[in-house]
Protein backbone atom coordinates (compact mmCIF):
# COMPACT_ATOMS: atom_id res chain seq x y z
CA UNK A 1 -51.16 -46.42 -86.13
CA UNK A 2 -50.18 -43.01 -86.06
CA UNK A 3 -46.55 -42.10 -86.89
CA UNK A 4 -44.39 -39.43 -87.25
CA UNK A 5 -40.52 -38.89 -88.18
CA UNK A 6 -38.63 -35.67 -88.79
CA UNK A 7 -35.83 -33.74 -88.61
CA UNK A 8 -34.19 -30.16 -88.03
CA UNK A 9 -31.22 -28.67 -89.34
CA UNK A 10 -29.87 -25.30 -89.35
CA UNK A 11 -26.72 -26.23 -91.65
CA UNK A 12 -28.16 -29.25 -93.98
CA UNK A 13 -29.83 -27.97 -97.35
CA UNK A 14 -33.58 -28.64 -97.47
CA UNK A 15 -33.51 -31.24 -100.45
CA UNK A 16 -30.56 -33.01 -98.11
CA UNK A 17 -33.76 -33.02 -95.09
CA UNK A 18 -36.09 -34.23 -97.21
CA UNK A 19 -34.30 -37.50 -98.05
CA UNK A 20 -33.70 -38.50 -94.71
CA UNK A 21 -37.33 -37.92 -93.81
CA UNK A 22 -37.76 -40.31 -96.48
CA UNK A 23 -35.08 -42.38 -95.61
CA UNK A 24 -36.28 -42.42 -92.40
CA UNK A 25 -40.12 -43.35 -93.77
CA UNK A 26 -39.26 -46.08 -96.04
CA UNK A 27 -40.58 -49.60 -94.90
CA UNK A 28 -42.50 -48.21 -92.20
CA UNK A 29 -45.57 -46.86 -91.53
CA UNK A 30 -44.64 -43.90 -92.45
CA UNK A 31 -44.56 -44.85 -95.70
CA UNK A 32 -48.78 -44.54 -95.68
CA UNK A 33 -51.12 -47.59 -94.53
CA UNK A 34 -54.14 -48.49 -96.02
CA UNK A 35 -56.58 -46.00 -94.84
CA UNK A 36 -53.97 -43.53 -93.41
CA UNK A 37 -53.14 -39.86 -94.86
CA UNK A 38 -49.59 -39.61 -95.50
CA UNK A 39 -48.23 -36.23 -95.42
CA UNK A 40 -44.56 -34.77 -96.03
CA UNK A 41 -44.35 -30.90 -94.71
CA UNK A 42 -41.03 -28.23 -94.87
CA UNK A 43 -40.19 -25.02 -94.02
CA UNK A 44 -37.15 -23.55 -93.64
CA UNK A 45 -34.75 -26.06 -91.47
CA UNK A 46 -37.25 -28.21 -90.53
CA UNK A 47 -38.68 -31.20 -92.30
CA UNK A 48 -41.49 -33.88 -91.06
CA UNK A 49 -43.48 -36.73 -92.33
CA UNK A 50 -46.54 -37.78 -90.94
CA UNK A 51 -49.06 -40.80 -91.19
CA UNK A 52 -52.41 -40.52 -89.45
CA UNK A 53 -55.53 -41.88 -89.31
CA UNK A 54 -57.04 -38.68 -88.52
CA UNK A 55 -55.86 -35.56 -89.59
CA UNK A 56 -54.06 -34.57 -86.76
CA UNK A 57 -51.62 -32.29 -88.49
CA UNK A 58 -52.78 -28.30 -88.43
CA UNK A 59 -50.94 -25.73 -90.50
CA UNK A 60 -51.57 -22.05 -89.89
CA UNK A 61 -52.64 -20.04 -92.55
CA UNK A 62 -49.44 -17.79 -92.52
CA UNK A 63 -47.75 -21.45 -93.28
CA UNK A 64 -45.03 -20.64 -90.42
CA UNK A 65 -46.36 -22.44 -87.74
CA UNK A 66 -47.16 -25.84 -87.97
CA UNK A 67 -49.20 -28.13 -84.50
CA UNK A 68 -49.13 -32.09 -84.64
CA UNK A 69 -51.18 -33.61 -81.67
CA UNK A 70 -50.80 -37.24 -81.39
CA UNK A 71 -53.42 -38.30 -78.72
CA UNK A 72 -55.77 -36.23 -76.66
CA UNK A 73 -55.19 -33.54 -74.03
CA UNK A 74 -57.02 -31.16 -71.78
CA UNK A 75 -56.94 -27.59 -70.78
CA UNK A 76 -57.50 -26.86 -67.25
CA UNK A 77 -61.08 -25.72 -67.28
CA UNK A 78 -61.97 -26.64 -70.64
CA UNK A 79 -62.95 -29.22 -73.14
CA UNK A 80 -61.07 -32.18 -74.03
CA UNK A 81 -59.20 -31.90 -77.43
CA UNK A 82 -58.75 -34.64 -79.30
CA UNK A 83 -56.60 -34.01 -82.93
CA UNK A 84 -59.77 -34.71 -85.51
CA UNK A 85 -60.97 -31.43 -83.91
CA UNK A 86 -58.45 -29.20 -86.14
CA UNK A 87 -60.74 -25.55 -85.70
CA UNK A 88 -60.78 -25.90 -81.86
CA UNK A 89 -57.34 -27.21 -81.90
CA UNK A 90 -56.06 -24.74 -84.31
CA UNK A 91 -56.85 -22.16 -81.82
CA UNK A 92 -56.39 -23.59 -78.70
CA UNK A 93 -52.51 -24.75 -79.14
CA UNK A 94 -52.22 -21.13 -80.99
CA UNK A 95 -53.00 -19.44 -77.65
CA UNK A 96 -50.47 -21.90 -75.85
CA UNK A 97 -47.59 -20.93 -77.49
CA UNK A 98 -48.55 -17.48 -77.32
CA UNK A 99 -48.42 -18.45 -73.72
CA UNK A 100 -45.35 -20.22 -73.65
CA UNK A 101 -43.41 -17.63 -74.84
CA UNK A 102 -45.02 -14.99 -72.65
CA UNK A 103 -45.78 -16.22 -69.63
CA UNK A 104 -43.38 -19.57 -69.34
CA UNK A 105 -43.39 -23.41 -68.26
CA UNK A 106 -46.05 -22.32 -65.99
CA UNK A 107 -48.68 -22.53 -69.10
CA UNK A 108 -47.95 -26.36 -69.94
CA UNK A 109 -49.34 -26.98 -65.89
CA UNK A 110 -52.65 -26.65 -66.73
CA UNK A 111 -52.32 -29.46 -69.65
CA UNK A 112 -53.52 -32.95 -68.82
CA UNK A 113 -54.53 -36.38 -71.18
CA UNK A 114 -52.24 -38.68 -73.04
CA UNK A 115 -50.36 -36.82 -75.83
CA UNK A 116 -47.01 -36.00 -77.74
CA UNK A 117 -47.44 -32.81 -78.92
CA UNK A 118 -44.96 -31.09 -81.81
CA UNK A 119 -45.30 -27.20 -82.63
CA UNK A 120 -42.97 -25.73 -85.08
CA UNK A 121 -42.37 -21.79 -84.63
CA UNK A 122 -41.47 -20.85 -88.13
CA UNK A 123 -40.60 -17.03 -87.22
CA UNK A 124 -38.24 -18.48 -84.51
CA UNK A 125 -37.30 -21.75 -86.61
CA UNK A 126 -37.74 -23.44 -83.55
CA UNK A 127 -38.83 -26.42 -82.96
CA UNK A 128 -41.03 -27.55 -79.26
CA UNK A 129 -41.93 -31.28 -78.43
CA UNK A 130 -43.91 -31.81 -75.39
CA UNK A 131 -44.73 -34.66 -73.53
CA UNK A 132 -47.70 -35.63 -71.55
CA UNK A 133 -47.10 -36.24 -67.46
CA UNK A 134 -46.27 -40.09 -67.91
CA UNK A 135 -44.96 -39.70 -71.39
CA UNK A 136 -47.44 -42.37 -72.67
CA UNK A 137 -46.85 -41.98 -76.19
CA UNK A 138 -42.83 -41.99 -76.81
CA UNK A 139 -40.87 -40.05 -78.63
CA UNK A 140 -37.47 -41.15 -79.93
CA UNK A 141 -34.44 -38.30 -80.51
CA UNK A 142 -31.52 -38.44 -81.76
CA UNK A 143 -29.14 -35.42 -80.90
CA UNK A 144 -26.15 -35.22 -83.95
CA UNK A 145 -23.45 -32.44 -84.99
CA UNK A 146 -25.34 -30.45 -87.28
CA UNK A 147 -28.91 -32.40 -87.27
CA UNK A 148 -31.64 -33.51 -84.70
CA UNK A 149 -33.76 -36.21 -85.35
CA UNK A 150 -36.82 -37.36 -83.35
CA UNK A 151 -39.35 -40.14 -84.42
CA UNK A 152 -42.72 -41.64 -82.75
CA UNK A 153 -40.84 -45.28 -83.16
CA UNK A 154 -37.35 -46.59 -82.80
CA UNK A 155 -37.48 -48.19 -86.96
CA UNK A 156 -37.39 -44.48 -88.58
CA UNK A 157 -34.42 -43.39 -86.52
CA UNK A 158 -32.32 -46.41 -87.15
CA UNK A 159 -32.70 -46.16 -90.84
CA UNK A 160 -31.50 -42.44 -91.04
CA UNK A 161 -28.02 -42.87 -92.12
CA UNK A 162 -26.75 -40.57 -89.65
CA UNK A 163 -28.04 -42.63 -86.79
CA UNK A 164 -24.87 -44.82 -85.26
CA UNK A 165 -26.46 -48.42 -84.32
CA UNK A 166 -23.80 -49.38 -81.30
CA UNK A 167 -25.44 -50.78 -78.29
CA UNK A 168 -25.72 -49.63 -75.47
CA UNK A 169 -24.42 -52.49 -73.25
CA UNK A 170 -25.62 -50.94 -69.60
CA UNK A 171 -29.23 -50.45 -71.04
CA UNK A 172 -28.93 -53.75 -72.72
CA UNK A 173 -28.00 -55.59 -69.52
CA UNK A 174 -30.90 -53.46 -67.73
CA UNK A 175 -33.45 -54.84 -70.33
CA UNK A 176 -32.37 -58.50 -69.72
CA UNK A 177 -32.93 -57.65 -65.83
CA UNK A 178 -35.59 -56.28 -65.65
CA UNK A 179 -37.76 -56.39 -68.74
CA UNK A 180 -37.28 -52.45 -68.91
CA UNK A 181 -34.33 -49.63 -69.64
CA UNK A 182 -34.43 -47.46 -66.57
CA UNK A 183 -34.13 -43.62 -67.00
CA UNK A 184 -33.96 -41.72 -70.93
CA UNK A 185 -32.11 -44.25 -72.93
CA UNK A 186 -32.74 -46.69 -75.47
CA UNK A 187 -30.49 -49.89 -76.55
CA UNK A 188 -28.61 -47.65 -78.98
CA UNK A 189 -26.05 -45.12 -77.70
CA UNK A 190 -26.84 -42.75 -79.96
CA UNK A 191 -30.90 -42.73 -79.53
CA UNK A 192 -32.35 -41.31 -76.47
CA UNK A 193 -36.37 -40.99 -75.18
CA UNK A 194 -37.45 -37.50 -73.82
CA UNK A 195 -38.50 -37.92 -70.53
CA UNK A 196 -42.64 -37.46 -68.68
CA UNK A 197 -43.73 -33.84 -68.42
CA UNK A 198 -40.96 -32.57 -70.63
CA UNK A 199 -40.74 -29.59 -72.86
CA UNK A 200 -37.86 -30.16 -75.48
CA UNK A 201 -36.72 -26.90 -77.40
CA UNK A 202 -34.57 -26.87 -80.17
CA UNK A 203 -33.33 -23.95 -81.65
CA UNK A 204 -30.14 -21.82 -82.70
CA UNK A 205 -29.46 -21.74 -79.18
CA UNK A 206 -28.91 -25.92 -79.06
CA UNK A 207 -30.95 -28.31 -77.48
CA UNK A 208 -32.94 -27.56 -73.85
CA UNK A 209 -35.12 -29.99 -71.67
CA UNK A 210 -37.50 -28.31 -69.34
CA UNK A 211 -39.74 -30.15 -66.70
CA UNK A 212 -43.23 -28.49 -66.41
CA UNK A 213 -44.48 -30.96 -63.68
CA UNK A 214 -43.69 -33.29 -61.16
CA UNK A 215 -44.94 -35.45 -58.74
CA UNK A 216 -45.13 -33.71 -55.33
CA UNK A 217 -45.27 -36.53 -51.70
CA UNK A 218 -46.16 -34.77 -48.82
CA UNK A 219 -43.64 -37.54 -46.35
CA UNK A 220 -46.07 -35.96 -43.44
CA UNK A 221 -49.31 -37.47 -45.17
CA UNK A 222 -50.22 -40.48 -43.08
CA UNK A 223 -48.08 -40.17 -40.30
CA UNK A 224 -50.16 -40.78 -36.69
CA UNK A 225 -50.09 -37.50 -34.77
């Protein structure tokens, strides 16, 4: 199973990031499967640790900006991209967040398929996690003074030592309910899931959600006239 765990600090040295990304790895599958490439890359405030069946991890050659696609998406018009595909890839997220910083949100509309995608701005040192329209694959965060965190699975987060483990008692009593945790929250206070059709930027500016699509009901579809 594909995995992936990392972190991003802009006051934390980057020997301190690199233990919690282990930290966070130990035990897990993170830690490297039989038949899965573990990998452990850093630059500048950002660490991340990886462990793929495919090699879904593509670094540009200037080593500043870094794409992780876990899953499969589309490009309005194109071909279907799936992450063993690293030249096509390579140049098709390139373009996107050439895109997305010139012409906006409006870019991530034309992206559809089941994906979490991760691209790492090194010039900027900032950091951009996207997720697909249903958010089918999950990503875990965990928003801290000084440090963000942010995980594929719940394990990695818990075991950073940062990470507080209260419950959260409302989402607790939701999950007894109803067999599911309404809204972006997780049984721990502290851990939180970014929401469908979300763009989550971190940078020196702090932390900013941004929803590229919704779900549009036209109430005067199937009314008698």
């Amino acid at each position: 199973m594909d995995s992936l765990a990392g972190c991003l600090s802009y006051r934390l040295p980057q020997a301190h990031l690199h233990r919690i990304c282990r930290q966070m790895a130990s035990g897990s599958g993170l830690s490297g499967a039989a038949g899965c490439r573990a990998t452990l890359w850093a630059r500048g405030p950002f660490s991340m640790r990886t462990s793929s069946f495919n090699d879904s991890l593509v670094i540009r050659p200037d080593r500043e900006t870094l794409f992780y696609l876990h899953g499969y998406l589309q490009v309005a018009g194109g071909s279907l991209f799936e992450s063993s595909n690293r030249p096509s890839l390579s140049h098709t997220l390139t373009k996107l967040l050439l895109d997305l910083h010139t012409q906006g949100l409006g870019t991530l509309r034309e992206l559809s398929g089941s994906y979490l995608l991760l691209l790492y701005d090194g010039r900027r040192s900032a950091l951009h996690l996207l997720t697909d329209r249903l958010a089918s694959r999950p990503l875990f965060y965990a928003s801290l003074p000084g440090i963000f965190l942010f995980a594929t699975h719940l394990p990695p987060l818990l075991r950073a030592p940062a990470v507080d483990r209260a419950l959260d008692l409302p989402a607790l009593a939701e999950f007894l309910r109803f067999s599911m945790i309404l809204g972006g929250r997780t049984l721990y206070q502290s851990v939180k899931t970014v929401p469908p059709a979300t763009l989550l930027t971190i940078d020196r500016d702090g932390l900013r959600f941004h929803r590229y699509w919704s779900l549009d009901f036209d109430e005067s579809w199937g009314r008698s006239r």
